[in-house]
Protein backbone atom coordinates (compact mmCIF):
# COMPACT_ATOMS: atom_id res chain seq x y z
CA UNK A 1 86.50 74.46 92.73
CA UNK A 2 85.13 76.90 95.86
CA UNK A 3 84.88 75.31 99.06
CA UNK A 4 84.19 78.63 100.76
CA UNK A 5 81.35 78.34 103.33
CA UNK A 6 80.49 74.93 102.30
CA UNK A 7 80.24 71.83 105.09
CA UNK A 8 80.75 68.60 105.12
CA UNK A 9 80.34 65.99 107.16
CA UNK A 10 82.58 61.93 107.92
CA UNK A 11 80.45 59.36 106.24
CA UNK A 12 83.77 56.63 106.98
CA UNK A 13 86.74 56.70 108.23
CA UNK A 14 89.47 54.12 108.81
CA UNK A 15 89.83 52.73 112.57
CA UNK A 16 92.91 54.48 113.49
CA UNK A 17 91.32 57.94 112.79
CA UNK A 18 90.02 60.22 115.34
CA UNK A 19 87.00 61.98 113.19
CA UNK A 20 83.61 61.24 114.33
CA UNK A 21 80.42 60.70 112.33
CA UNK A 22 79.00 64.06 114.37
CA UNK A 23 81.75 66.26 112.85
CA UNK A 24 80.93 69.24 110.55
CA UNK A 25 83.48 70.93 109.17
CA UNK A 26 82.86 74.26 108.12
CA UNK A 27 85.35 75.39 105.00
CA UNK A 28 86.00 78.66 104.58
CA UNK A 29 88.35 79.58 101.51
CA UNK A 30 89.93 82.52 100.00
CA UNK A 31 91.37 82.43 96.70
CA UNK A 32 93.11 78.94 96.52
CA UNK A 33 93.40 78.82 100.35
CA UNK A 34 91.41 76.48 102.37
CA UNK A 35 90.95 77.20 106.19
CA UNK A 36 88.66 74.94 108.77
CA UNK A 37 88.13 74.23 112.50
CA UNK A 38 86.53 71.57 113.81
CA UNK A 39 85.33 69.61 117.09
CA UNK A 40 83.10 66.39 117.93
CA UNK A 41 83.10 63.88 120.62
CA UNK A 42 86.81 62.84 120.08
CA UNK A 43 87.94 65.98 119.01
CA UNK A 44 88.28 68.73 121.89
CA UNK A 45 89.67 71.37 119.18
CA UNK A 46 91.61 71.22 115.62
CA UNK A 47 92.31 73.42 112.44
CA UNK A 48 93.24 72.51 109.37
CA UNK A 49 95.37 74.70 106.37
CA UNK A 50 95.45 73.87 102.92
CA UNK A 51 95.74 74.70 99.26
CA UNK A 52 93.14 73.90 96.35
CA UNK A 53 94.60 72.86 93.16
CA UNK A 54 93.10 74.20 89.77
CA UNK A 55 91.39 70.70 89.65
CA UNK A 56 90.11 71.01 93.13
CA UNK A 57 92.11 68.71 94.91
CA UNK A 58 93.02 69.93 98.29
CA UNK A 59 96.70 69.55 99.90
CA UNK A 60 96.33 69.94 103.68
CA UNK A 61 98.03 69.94 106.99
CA UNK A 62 96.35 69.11 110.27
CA UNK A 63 96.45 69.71 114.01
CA UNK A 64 93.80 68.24 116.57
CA UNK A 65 93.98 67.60 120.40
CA UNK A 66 91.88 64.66 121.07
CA UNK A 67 90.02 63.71 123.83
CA UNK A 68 93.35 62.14 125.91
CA UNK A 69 94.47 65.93 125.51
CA UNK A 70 96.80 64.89 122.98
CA UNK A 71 98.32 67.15 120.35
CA UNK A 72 98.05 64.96 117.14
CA UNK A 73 99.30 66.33 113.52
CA UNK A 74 98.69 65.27 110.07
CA UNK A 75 99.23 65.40 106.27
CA UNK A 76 96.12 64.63 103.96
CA UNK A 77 95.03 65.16 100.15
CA UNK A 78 91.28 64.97 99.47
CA UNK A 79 90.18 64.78 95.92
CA UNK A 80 86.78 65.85 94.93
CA UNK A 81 83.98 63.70 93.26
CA UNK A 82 80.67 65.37 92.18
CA UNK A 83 77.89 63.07 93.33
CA UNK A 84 74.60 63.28 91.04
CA UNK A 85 72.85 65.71 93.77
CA UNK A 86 75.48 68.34 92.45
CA UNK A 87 77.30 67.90 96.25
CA UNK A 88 80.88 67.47 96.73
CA UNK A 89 82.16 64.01 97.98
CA UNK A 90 85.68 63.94 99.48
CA UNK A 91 87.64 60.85 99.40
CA UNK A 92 90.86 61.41 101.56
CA UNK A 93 94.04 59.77 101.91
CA UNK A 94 96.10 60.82 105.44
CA UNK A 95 98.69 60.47 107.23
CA UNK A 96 99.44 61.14 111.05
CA UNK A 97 102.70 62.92 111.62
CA UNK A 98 102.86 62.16 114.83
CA UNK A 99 102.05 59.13 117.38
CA UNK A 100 102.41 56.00 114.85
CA UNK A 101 102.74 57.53 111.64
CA UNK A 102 100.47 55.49 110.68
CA UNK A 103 98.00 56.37 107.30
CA UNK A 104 94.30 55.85 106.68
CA UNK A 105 91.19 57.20 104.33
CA UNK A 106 88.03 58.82 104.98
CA UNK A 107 85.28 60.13 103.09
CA UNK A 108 83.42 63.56 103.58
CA UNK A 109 80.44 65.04 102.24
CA UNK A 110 78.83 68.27 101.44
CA UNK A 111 75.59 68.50 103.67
């Protein structure tokens, strides 16, 4: 699967996530790696490096400095569903790796 200049947008997110629904994050991908940054209202900055599987499942590591200005990191595998618009929907399971450790699930999709 190519992600490469496609964007997608938060349609949930669990409570102890930091994404907002006014995200966009813009992919950008070269052969199977995945590069994005992103911002919204609780986000100052934060990138994101991954790798796409052959079944387009995306392994990723996180780094974001919210709006406290503080540095938060994260682990997260998304796994791609083809809605019947012919978009990609996201469904993501994460974990911080830092503050409480704590894990959550959001889903994206392609705008």
């Amino acid at each position: 699967m190519d992600y490469n200049d496609k964007k997608f947008k938060p349609v949930s997110n669990s409570d102890n996530g930091e994404v907002s629904n006014d995200m966009i994050f813009h992919y950008k991908q070269t052969g199977n790696i995945l590069t994005c940054s992103y911002q919204g209202s609780n986000i100052i900055k934060g990138h994101l490096i991954g790798l796409v599987d052959d079944n387009g499942y995306i392994n990723m590591s996180y780094h974001q400095i919210n709006n406290n200005g503080v540095l938060m990191t994260g682990t997260c595998i998304s796994k791609p569903e083809k809605m019947e618009n012919g978009k990609i929907r996201l469904h993501e399971e994460w974990q911080w790796t830092s503050g409480d450790q704590s894990t959550g699930n959001s889903i994206l999709e392609e705008l």
